[in-house]
Structure formats: C-alpha cells, structure tokens
N, C-alpha and C. Protein backbone atom coordinates (compact mmCIF):
# COMPACT_ATOMS: atom_id res chain seq x y z
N UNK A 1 -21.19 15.91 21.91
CA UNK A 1 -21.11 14.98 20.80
C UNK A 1 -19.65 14.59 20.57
N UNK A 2 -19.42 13.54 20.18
CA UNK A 2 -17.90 12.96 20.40
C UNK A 2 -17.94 13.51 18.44
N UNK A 3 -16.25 13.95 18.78
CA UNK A 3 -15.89 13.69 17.45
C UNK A 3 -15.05 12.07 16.71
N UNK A 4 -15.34 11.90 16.05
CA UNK A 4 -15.10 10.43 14.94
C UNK A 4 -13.40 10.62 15.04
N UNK A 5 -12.86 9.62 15.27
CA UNK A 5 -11.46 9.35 15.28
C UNK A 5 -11.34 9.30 13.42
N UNK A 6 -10.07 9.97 13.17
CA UNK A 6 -9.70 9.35 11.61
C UNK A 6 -8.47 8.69 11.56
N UNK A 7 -8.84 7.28 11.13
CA UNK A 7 -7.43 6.29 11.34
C UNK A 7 -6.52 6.99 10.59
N UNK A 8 -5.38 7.00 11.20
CA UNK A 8 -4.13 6.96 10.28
C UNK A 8 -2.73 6.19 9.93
N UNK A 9 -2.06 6.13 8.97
CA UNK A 9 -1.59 5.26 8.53
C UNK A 9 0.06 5.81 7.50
N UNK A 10 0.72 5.09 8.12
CA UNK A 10 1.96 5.28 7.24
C UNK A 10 2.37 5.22 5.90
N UNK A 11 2.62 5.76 5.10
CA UNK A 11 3.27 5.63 3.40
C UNK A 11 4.79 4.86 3.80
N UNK A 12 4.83 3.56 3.68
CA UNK A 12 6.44 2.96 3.30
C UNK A 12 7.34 3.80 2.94
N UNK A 13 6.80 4.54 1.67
CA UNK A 13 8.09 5.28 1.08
C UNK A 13 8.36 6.70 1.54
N UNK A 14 7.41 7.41 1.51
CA UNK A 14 7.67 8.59 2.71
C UNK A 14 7.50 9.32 3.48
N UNK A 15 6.98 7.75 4.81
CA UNK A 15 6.75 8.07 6.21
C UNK A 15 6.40 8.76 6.94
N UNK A 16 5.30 9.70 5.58
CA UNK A 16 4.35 10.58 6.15
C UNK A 16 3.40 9.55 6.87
N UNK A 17 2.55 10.23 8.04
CA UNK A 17 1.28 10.31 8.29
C UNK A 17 0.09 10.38 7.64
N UNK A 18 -0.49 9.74 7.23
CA UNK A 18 -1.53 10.38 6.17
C UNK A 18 -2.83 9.82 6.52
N UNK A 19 -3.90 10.00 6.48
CA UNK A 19 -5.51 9.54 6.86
C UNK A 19 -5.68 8.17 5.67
N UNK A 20 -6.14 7.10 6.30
CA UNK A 20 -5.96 6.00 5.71
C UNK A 20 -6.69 6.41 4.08
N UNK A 21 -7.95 6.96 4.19
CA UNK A 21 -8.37 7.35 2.80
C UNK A 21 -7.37 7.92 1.45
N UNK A 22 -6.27 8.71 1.85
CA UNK A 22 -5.33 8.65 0.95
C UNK A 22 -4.04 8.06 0.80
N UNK A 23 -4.67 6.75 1.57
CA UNK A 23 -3.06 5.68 1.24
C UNK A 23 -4.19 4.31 0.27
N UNK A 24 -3.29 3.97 -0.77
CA UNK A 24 -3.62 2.58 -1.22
C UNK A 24 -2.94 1.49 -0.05
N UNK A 25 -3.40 0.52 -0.16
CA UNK A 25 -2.80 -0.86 0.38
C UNK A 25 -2.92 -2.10 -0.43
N UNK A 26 -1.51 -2.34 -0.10
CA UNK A 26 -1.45 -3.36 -0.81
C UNK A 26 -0.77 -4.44 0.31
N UNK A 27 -1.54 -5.73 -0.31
CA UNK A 27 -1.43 -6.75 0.70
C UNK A 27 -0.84 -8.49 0.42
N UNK A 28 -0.03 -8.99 1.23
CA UNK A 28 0.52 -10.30 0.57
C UNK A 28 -0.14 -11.09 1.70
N UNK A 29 -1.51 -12.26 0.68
CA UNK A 29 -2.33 -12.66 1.62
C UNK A 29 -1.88 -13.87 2.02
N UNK A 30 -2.59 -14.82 2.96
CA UNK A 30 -2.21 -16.01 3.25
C UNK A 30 -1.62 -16.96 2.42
N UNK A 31 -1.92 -16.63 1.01
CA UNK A 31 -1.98 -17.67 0.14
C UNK A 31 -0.49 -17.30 -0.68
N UNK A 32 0.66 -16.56 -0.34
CA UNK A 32 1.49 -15.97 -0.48
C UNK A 32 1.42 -15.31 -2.07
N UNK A 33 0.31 -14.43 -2.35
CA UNK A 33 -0.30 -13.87 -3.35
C UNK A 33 -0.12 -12.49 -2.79
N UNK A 34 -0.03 -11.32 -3.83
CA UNK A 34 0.02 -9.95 -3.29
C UNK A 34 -1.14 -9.25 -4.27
N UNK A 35 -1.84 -8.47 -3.73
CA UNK A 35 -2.77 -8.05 -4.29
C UNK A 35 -2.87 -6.40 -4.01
N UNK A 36 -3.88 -5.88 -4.51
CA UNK A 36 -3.87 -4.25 -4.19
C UNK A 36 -5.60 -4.67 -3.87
N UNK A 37 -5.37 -4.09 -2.84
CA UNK A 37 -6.60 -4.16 -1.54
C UNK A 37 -6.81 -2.56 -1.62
N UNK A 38 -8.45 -2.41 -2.25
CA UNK A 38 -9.11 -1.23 -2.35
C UNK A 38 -9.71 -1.09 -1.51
N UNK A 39 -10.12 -2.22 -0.62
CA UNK A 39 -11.43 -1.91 0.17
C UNK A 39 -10.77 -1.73 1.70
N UNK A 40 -8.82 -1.85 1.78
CA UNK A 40 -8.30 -1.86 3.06
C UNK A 40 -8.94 -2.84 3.75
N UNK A 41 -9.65 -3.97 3.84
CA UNK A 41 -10.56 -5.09 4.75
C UNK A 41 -9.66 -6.54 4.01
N UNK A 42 -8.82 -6.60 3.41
CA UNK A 42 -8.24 -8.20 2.44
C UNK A 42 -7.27 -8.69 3.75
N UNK A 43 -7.55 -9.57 4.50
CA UNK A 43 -6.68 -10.63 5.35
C UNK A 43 -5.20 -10.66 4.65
N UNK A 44 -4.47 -10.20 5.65
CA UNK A 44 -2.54 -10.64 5.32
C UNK A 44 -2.09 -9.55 5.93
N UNK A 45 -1.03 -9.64 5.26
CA UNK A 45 -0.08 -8.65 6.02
C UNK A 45 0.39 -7.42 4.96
N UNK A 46 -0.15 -6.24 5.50
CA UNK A 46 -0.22 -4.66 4.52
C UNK A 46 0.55 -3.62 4.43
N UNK A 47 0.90 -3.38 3.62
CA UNK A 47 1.55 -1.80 3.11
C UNK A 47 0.62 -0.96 2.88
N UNK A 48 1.38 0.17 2.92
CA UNK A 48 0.05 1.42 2.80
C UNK A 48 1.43 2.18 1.88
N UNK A 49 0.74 3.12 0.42
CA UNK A 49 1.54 3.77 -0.18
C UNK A 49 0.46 4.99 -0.54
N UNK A 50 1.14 5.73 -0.40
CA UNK A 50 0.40 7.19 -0.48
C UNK A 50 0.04 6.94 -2.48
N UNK A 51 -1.33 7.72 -2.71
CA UNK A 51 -1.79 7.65 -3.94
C UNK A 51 -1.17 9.28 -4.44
N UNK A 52 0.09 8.21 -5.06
CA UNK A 52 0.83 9.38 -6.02
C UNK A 52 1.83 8.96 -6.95
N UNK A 53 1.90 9.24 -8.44
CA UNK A 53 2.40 8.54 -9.40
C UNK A 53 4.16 7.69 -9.28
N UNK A 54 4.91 9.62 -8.18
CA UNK A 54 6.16 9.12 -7.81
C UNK A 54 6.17 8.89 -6.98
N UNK A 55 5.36 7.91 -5.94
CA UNK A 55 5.56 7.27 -4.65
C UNK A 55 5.30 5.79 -5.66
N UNK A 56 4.29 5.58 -6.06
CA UNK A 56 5.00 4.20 -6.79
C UNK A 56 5.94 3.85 -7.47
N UNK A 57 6.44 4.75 -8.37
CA UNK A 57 8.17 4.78 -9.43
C UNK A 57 9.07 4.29 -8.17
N UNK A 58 9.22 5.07 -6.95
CA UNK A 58 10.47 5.42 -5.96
C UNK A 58 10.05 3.35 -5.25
N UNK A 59 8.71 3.25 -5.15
CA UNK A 59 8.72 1.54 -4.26
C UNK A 59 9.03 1.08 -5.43
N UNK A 60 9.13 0.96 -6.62
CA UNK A 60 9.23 0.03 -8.01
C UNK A 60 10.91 0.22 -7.90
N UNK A 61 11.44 1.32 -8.03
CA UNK A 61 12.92 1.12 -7.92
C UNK A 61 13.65 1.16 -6.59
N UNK A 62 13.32 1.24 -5.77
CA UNK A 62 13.96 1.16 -4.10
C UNK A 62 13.24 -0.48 -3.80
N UNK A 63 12.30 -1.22 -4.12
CA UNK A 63 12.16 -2.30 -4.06
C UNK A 63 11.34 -2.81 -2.28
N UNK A 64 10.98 -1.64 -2.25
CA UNK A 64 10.19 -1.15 -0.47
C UNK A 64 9.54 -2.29 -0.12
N UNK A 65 8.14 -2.52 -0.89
CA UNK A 65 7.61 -3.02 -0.67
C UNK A 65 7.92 -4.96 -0.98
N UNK A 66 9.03 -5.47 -1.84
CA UNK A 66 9.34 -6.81 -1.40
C UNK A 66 10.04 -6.84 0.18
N UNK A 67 11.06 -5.68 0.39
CA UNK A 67 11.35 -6.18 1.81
C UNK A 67 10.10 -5.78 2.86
N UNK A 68 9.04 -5.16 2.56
CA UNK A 68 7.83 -5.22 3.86
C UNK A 68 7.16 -6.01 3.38
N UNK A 69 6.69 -6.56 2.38
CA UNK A 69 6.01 -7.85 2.75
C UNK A 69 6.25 -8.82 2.56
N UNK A 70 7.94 -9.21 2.43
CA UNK A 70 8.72 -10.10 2.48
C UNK A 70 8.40 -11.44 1.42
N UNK A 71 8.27 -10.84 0.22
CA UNK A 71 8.10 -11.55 -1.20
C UNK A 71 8.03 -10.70 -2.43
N UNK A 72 8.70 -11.43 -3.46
CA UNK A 72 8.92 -10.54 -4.63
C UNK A 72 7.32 -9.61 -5.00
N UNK A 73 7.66 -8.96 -5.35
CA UNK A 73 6.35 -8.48 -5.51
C UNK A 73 6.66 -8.03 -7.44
N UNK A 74 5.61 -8.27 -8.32
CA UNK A 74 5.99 -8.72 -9.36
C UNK A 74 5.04 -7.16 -10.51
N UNK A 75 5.83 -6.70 -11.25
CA UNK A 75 5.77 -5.78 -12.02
C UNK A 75 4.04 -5.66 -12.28
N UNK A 76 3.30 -6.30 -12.16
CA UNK A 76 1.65 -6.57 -12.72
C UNK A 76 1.62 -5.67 -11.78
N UNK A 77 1.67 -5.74 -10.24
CA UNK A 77 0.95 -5.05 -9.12
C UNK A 77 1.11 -3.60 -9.41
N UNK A 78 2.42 -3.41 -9.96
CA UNK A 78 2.26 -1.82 -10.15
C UNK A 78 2.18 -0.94 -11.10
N UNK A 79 1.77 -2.14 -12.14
CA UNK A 79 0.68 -1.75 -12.89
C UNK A 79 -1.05 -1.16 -12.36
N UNK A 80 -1.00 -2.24 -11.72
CA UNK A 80 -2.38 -2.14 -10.96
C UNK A 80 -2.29 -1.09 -10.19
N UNK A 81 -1.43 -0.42 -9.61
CA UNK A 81 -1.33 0.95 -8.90
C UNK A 81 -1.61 1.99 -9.65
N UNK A 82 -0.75 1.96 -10.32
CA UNK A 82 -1.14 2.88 -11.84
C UNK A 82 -2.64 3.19 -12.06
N UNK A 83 -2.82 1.90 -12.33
CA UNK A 83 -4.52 2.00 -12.65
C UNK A 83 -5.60 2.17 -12.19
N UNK A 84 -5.01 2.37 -10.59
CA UNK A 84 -6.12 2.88 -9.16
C UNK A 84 -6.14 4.61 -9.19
N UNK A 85 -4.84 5.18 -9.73
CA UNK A 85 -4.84 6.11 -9.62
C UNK A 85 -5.83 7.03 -10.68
C-alpha cells in the first residue's frame, strides 16, 4: 500500500518546513487584490505563514509579505489573520 505524500510548504517568516495544513496562505490575486485564502485553491501568487499569533506581529512589522507578493498589503488582512486563528 503506498503511503500519501504530505505537501509541504514554507512559513516566509520562519522558514520552517511545515505540512501545508498548518500554514495559512495568503494570496495577491490577478485582480491585484490580496486576500487570505483558507481553502489554499484561490488563483495568484501565495505566501504561506505559519498559524501563530507572533508570526503575524513579526510579517506586520518586518513588512515580509509586501516584498513577496510585491504590493502593499494593507492592515485589514491582518486583521483577518487574527481572526483565522
């Protein structure tokens, strides 16, 4: 019996390894809109941040995630992080 691959996926902020199930993503879609993608399936181009209160504080003040998805990314979204957690 084959065993099931478990994707894995990088945290921006600290470049752990982690199994995609405990990274959020967040994504700046075609429409140069950034959103927090729960379902990991939202078209654009993605960050993955580990689900933990000071991995979002450290991208909110190190500013990580405007230079990876190369647009301001605007105080609401991490709110919305907040609120996934």
């Amino acid at each position: 019996m084959k065993v099931k691959k478990i994707p894995m996926r990088s945290c921006v902020v600290t470049r752990e390894k982690l199994p995609k199930q405990e990274l959020i993503r967040v994504v700046r879609t075609p429409e140069q809109d950034v959103i927090v993608d729960v379902t990991g399936k939202a078209n654009g181009r993605g960050a993955y941040l580990k689900k933990d209160l000071e991995v979002f504080e450290k991208a909110k003040k190190s500013k990580v995630l405007d230079k990876i998805l190369e647009i301001d990314v605007k105080d609401e979204i991490y709110e919305k992080l907040k609120e996934t957690l």
